[in-house]
Protein backbone atom coordinates (compact mmCIF):
# COMPACT_ATOMS: atom_id res chain seq x y z
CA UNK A 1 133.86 9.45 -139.22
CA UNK A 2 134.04 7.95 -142.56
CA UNK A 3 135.60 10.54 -144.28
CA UNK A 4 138.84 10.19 -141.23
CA UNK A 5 138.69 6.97 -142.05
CA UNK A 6 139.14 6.71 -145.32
CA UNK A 7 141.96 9.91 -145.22
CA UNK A 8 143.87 7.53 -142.54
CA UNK A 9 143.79 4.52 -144.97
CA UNK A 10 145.41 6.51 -147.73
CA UNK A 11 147.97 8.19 -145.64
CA UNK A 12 148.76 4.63 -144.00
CA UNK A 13 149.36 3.22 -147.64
CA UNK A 14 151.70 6.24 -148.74
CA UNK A 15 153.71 6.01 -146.03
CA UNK A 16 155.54 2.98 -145.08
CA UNK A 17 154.53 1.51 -141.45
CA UNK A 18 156.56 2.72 -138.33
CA UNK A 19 158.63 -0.18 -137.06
CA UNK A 20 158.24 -2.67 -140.29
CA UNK A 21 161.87 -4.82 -140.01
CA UNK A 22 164.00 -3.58 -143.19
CA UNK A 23 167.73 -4.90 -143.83
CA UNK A 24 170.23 -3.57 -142.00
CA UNK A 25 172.66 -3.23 -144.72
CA UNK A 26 171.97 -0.23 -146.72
CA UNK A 27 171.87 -0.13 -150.63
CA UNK A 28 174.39 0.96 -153.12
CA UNK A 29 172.40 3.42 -154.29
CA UNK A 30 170.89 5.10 -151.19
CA UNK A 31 173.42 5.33 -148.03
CA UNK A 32 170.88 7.44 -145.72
CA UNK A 33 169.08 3.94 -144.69
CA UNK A 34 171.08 2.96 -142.16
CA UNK A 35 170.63 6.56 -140.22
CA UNK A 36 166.56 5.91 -140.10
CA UNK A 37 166.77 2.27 -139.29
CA UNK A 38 168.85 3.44 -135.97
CA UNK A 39 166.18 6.38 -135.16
CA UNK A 40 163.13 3.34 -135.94
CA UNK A 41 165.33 1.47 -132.80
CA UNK A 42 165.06 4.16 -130.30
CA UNK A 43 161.62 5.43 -130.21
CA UNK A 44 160.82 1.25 -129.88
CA UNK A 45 163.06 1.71 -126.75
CA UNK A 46 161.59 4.90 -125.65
CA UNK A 47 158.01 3.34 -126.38
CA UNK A 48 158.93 0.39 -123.72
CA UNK A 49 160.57 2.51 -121.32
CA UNK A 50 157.83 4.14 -121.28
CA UNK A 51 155.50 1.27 -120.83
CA UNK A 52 157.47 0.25 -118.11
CA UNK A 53 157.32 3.35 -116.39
CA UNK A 54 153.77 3.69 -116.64
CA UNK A 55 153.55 -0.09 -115.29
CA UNK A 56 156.05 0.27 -112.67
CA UNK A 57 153.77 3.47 -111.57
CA UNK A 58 150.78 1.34 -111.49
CA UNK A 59 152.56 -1.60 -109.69
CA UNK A 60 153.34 1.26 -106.72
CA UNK A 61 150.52 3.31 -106.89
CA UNK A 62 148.51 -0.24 -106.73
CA UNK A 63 151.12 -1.61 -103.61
CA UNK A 64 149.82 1.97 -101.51
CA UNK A 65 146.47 1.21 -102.73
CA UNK A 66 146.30 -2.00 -100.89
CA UNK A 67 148.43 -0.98 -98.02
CA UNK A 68 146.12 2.10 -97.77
CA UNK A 69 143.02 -0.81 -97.72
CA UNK A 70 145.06 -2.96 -95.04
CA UNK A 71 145.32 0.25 -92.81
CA UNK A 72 142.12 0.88 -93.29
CA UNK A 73 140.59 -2.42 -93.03
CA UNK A 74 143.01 -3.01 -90.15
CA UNK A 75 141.57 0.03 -88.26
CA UNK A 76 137.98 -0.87 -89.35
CA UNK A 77 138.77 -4.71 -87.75
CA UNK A 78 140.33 -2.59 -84.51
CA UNK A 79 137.12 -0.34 -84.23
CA UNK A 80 134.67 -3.67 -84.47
CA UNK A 81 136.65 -5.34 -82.03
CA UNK A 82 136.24 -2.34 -78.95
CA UNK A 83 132.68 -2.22 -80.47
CA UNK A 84 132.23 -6.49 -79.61
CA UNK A 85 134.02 -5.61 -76.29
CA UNK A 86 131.80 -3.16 -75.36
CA UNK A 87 128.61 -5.13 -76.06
CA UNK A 88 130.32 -7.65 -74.35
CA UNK A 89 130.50 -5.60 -71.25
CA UNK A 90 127.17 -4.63 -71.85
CA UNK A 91 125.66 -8.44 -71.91
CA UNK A 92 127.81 -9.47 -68.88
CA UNK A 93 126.48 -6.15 -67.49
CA UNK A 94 122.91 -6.56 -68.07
CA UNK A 95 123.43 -10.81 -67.29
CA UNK A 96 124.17 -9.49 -63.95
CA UNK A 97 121.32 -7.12 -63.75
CA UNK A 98 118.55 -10.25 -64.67
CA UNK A 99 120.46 -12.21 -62.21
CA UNK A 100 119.61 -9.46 -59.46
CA UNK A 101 116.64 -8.90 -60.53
CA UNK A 102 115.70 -12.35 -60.45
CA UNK A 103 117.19 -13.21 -56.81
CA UNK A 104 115.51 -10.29 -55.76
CA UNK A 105 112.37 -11.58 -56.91
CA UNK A 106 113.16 -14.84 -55.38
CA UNK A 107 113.71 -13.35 -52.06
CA UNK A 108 110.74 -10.81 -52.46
CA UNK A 109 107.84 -14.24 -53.41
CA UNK A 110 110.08 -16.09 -50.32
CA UNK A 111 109.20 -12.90 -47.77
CA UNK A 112 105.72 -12.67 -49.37
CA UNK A 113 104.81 -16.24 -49.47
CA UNK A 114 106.16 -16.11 -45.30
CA UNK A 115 104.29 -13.28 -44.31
CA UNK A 116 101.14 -15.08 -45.82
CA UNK A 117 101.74 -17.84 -43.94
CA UNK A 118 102.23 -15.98 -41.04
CA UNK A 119 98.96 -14.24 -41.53
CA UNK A 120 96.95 -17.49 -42.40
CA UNK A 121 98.48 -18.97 -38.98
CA UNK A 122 97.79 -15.57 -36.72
CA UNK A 123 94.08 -16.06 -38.36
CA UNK A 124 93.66 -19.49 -37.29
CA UNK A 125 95.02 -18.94 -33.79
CA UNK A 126 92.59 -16.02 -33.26
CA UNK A 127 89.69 -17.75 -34.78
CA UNK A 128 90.58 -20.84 -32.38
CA UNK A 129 90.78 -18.80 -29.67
CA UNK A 130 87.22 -17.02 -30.81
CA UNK A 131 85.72 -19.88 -31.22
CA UNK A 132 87.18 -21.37 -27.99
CA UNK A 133 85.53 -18.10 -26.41
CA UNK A 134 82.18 -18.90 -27.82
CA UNK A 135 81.80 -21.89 -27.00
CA UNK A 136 82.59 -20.54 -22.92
CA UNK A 137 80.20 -17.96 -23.95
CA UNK A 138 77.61 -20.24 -24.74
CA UNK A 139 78.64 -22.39 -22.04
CA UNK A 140 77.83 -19.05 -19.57
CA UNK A 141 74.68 -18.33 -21.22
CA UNK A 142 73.14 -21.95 -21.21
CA UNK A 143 74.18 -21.64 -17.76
CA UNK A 144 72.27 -18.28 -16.87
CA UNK A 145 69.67 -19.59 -18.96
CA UNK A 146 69.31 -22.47 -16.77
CA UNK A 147 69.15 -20.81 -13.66
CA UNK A 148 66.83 -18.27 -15.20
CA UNK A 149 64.64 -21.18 -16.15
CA UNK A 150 64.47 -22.27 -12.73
CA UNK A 151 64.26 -18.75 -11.63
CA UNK A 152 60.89 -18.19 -13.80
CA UNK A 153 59.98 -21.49 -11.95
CA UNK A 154 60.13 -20.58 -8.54
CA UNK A 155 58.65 -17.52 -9.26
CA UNK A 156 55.69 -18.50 -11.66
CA UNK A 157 54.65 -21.19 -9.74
CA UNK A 158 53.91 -19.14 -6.94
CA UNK A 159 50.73 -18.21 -6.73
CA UNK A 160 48.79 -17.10 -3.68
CA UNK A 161 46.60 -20.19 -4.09
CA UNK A 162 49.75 -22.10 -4.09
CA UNK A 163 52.86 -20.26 -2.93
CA UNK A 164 56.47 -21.66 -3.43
CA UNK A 165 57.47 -22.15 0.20
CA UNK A 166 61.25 -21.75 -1.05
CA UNK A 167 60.55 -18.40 -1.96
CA UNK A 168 57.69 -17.31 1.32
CA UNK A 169 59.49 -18.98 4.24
CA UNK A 170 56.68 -17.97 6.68
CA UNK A 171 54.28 -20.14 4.87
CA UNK A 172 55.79 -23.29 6.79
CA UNK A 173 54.45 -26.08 8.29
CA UNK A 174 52.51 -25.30 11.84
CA UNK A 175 55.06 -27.83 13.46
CA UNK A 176 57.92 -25.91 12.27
CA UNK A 177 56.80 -22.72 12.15
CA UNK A 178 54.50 -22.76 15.49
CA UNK A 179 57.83 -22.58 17.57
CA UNK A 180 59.91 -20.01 15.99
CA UNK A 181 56.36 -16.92 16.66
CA UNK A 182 53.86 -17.09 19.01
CA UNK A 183 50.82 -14.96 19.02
CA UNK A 184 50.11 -11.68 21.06
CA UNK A 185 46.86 -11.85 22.30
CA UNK A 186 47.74 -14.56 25.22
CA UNK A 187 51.92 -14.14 26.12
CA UNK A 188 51.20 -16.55 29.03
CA UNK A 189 49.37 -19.17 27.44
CA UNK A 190 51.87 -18.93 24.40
CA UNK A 191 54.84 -18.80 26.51
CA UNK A 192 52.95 -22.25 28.37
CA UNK A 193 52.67 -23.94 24.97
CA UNK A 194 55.62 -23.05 23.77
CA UNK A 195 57.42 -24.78 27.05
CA UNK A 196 55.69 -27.77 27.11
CA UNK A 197 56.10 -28.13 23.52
CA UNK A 198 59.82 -27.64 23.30
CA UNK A 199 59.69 -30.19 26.86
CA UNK A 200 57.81 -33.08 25.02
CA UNK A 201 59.94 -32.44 21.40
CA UNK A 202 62.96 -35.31 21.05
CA UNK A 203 65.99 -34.01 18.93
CA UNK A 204 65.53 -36.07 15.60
CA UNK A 205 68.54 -38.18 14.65
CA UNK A 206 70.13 -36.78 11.78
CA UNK A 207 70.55 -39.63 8.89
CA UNK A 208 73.24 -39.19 7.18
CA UNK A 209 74.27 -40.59 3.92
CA UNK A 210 77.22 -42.94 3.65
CA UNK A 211 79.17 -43.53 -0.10
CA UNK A 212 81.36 -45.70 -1.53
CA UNK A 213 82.68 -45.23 -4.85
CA UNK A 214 82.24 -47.88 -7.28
CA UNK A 215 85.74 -48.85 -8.94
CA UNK A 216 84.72 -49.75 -12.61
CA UNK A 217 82.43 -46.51 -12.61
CA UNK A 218 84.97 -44.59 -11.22
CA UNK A 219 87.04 -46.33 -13.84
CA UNK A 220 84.90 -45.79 -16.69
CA UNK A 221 84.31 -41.60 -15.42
CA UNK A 222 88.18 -41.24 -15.29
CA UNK A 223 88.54 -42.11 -18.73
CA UNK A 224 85.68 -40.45 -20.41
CA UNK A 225 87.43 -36.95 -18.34
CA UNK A 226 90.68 -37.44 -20.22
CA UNK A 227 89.12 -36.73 -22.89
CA UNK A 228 85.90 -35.33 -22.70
CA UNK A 229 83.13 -36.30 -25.79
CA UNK A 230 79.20 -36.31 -26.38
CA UNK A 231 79.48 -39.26 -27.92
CA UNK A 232 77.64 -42.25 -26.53
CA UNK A 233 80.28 -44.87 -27.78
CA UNK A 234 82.32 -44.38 -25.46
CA UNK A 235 81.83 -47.23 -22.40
CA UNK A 236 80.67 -44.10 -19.48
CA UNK A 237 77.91 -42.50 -21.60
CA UNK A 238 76.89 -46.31 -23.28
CA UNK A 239 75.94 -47.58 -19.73
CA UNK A 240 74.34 -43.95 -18.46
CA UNK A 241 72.52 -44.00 -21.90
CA UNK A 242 71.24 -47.54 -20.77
CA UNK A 243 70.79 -47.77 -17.82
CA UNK A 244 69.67 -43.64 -17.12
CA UNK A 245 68.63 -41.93 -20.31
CA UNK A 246 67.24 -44.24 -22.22
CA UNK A 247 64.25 -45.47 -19.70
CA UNK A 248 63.90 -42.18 -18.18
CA UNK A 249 62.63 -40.67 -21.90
CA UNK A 250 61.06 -44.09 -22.54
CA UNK A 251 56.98 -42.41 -22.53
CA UNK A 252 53.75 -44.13 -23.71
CA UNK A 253 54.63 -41.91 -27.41
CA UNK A 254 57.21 -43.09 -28.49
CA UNK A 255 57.66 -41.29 -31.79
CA UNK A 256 58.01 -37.88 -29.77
CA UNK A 257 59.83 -39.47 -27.05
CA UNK A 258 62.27 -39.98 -29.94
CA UNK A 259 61.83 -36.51 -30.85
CA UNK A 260 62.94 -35.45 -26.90
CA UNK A 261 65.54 -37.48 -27.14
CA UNK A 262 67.02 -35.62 -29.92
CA UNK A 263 66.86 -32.16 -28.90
CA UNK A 264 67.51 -33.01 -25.41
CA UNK A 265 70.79 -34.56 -27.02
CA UNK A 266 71.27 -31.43 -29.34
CA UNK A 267 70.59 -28.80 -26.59
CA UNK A 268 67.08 -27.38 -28.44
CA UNK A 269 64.57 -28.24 -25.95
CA UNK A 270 62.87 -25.90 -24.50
CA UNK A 271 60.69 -25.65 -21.25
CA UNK A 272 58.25 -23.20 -20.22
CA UNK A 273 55.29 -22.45 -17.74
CA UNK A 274 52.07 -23.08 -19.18
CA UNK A 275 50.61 -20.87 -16.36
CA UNK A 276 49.51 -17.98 -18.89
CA UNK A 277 49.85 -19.43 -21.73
CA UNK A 278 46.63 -20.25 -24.19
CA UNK A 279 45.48 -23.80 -24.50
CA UNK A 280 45.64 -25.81 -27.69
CA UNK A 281 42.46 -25.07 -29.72
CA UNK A 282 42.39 -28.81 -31.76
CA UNK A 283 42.96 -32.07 -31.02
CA UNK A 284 42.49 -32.23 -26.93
CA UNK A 285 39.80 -31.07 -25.08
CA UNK A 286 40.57 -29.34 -21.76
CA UNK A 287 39.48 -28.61 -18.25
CA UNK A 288 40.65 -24.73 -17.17
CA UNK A 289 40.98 -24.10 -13.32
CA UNK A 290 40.94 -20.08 -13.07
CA UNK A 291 43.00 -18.78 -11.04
CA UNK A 292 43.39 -15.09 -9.22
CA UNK A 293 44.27 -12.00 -10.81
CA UNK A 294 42.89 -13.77 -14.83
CA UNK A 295 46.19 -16.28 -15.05
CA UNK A 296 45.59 -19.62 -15.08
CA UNK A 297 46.73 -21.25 -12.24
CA UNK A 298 46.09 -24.81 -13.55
CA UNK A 299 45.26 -26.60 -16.67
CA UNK A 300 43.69 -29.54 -16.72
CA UNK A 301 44.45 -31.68 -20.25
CA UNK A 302 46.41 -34.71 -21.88
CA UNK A 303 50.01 -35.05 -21.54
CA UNK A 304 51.41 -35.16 -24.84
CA UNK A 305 53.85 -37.81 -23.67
CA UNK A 306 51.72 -40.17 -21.87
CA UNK A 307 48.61 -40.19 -23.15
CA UNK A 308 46.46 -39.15 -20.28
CA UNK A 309 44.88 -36.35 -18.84
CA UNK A 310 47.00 -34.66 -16.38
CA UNK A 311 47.50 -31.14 -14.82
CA UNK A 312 49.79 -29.74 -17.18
CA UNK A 313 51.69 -26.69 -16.05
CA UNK A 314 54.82 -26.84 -18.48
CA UNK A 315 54.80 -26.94 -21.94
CA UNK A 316 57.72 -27.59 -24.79
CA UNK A 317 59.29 -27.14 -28.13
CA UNK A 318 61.41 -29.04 -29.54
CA UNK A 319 64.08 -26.72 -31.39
CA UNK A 320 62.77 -23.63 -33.66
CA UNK A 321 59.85 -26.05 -35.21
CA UNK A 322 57.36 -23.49 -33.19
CA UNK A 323 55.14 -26.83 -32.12
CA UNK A 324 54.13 -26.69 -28.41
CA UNK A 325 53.65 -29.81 -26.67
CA UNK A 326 51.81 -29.79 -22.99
CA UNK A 327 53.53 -32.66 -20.29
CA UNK A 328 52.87 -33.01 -17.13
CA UNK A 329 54.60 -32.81 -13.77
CA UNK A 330 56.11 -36.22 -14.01
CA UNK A 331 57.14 -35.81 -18.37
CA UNK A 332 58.88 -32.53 -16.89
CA UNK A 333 60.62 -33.97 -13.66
CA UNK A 334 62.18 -36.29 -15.69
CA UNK A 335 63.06 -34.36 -19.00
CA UNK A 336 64.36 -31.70 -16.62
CA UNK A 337 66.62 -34.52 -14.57
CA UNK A 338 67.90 -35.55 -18.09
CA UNK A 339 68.46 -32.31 -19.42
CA UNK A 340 70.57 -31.37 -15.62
CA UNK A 341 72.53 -33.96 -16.05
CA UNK A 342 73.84 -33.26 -20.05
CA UNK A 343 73.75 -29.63 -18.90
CA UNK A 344 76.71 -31.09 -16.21
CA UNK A 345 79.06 -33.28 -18.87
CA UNK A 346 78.61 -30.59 -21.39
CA UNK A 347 80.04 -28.21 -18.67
CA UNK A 348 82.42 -30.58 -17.73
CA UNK A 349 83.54 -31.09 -21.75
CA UNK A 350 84.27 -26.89 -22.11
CA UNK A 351 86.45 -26.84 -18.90
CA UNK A 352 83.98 -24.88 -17.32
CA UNK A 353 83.64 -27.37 -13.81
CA UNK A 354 87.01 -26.72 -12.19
CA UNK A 355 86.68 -29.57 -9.05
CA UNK A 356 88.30 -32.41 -7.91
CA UNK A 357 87.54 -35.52 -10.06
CA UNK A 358 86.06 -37.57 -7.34
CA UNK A 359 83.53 -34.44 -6.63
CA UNK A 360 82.60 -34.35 -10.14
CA UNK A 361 82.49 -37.92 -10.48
CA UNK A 362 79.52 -37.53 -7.37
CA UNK A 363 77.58 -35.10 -8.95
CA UNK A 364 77.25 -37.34 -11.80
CA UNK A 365 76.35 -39.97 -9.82
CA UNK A 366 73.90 -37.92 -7.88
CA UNK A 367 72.22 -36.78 -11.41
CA UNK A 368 71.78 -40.56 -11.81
CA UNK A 369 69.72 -41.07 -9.19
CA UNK A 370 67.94 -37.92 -9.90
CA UNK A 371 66.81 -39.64 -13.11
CA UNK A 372 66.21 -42.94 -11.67
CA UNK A 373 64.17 -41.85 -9.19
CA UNK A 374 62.17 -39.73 -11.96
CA UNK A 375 61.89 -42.49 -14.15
CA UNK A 376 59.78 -44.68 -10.88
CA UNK A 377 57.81 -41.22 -10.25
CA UNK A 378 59.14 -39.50 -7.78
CA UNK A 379 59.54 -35.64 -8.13
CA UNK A 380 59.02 -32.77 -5.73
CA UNK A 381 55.97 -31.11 -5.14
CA UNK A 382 57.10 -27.91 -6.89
CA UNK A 383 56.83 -29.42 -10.38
């Protein structure tokens, strides 16, 4: 590289410079200037035509360059726009989709949020109606359970030392049993006594029982049926709780007269013959009366309600407590007139009494006098 150099610096200084300005007006002695001045012209002109050219070809070959990169950039801008359509059509699409899908759901939690309700209201309506069944069911059985009771009653208390003349018939009275048989062994004398007796017997008056209904009981009934309650609030139950209930539970004890009360209130109390049925091994000493056949027929020992020592064929327990509690005929005549008559009303509250009200109203009035007449001591023999 050197060595070119240094060649190209001596060649440069032999010969004179291409294109160096030298007069135009040639010498004396030389007349060939004039000829190489004129060539040194041209091949300036060529040089700059040639520049030219060359630029003009880069001008056009730059103009297609960037008309080329318009076109293209043109047809890239085209392609980009269909592309932003497209997705376009593809959000709006897909907008409309979630907008389906979400009124769809709307409609779906609407139907299922209806058929729950539905269901929930189907379900109460059957379990009203079940329970309204129940409570007729129970109604029924307290019912059966009650004339069961007395059933066991009538049959328990007949013993051949003391039958239930309900249940034998031919165990009358003489006087009212004399005329309907006579014996065989003596027709005529039979057939004499028989005619003189029915000669000398007067037909009986027969009493019967005149009623007039009170107006502000009456009064007081009506509205208590309207709507039927337990509840001793109201003005009908608050005077038959004062003037009925209260004094016919009102024993010497009062702590389990309370206790009565209560279940007699709540529908626990139970009853039973004491008939066959051990005694009480603590507290009270008592008196057995054997009967026939090993039962005992009698049981002599204190009433647990009033204190004293009575004949006490009934026994009770007060709910599930398992606690049994001997009473005597006069405790049980008028628990069991208590018990009749809430037995009625609670009837009366399930729908289960289907009468006229003035009937009904009757009935109650006639279970009020079967517990006033308790409470002063009466009750029949059978208890």
């Amino acid at each position: 590289m050197r060595r070119g150099q240094a060649n190209f610096e001596e060649d440069s200084q032999k010969q004179p410079a291409i294109g160096h300005w030298k007069p135009l007006m040639p010498s004396k002695g030389n007349k060939e200037e004039p000829e190489t001045g004129c060539q040194d012209a041209g091949g300036v002109d060529e040089t700059q035509s040639t520049e030219q050219l060359n630029m003009s070809r880069l001008r056009s070959s730059s103009v297609e360059i960037r008309e080329k990169g318009s076109e293209f950039l043109k047809e890239e801008l085209h392609k980009a726009q269909k592309e932003l359509k497209l997705k376009d059509k593809e959000c709006e699409r897909l907008s409309k989709v979630r907008e389906q899908l979400e009124q769809e759901l709307e409609e779906l939690t609407a139907s299922l949020f209806e058929e729950a309700h539905k269901m929930v209201r189907e379900a109460n309506t059957k379990q009203a109606a079940s329970e309204k069944q129940l409570r007729e069911a129970r109604g029924k059985i307290d019912m059966l359970q009650a004339e069961v009771t007395a059933l066991k009653t009538l049959v328990i208390t007949s013993t051949p030392s003391s039958p239930n003349r309900e249940l034998h018939p031919q165990l009358q009275s003489p006087s009212k049993a004399g005329f309907r048989k006579g014996h065989g062994r003596n027709k005529s004398t039979s057939s004499a006594m028989i005619s003189a007796a029915s000669q000398n017997v007067t037909p009986e008056p027969v009493s019967r029982e005149c009623k007039e209904v009170d107006s502000i009981l009456f009064a007081e009934f009506q509205a208590w049926k309207e709507s039927p309650t337990l509840d001793k609030s109201c003005s009908f139950l608050d005077r038959i709780y004062r003037e009925d209930v209260g004094p016919c539970l009102d024993f010497t004890k009062q702590e389990l007269s309370e206790l009565v009360r209560v279940a007699v209130e709540q529908n626990t109390l139970t009853i039973e013959p004491a008939a066959s049925q051990t005694l009480p091994m603590v507290k009270v000493s008592t008196e057995e009366c054997g009967g026939p056949n090993g039962f005992r027929s009698q049981i002599v020992t204190k009433c647990a309600l009033s204190g004293l020592p009575r004949t006490c064929k009934h026994r009770i327990m007060l709910g599930d407590s398992g606690n049994y509690y001997y009473i005597s005929p006069s405790c049980r005549a008028r628990i069991t007139a208590v018990c009749n008559f809430f037995t009625y009303i609670r009837y009366i509250q399930q729908g289960l009494v289907r009468q006229d009200v003035e009937l009904m109203y009757w009935e109650v009035m006639r279970l009020r006098r079967e517990m006033s007449l308790a409470k002063l001591g009466f009750y029949p023999s059978e208890m």
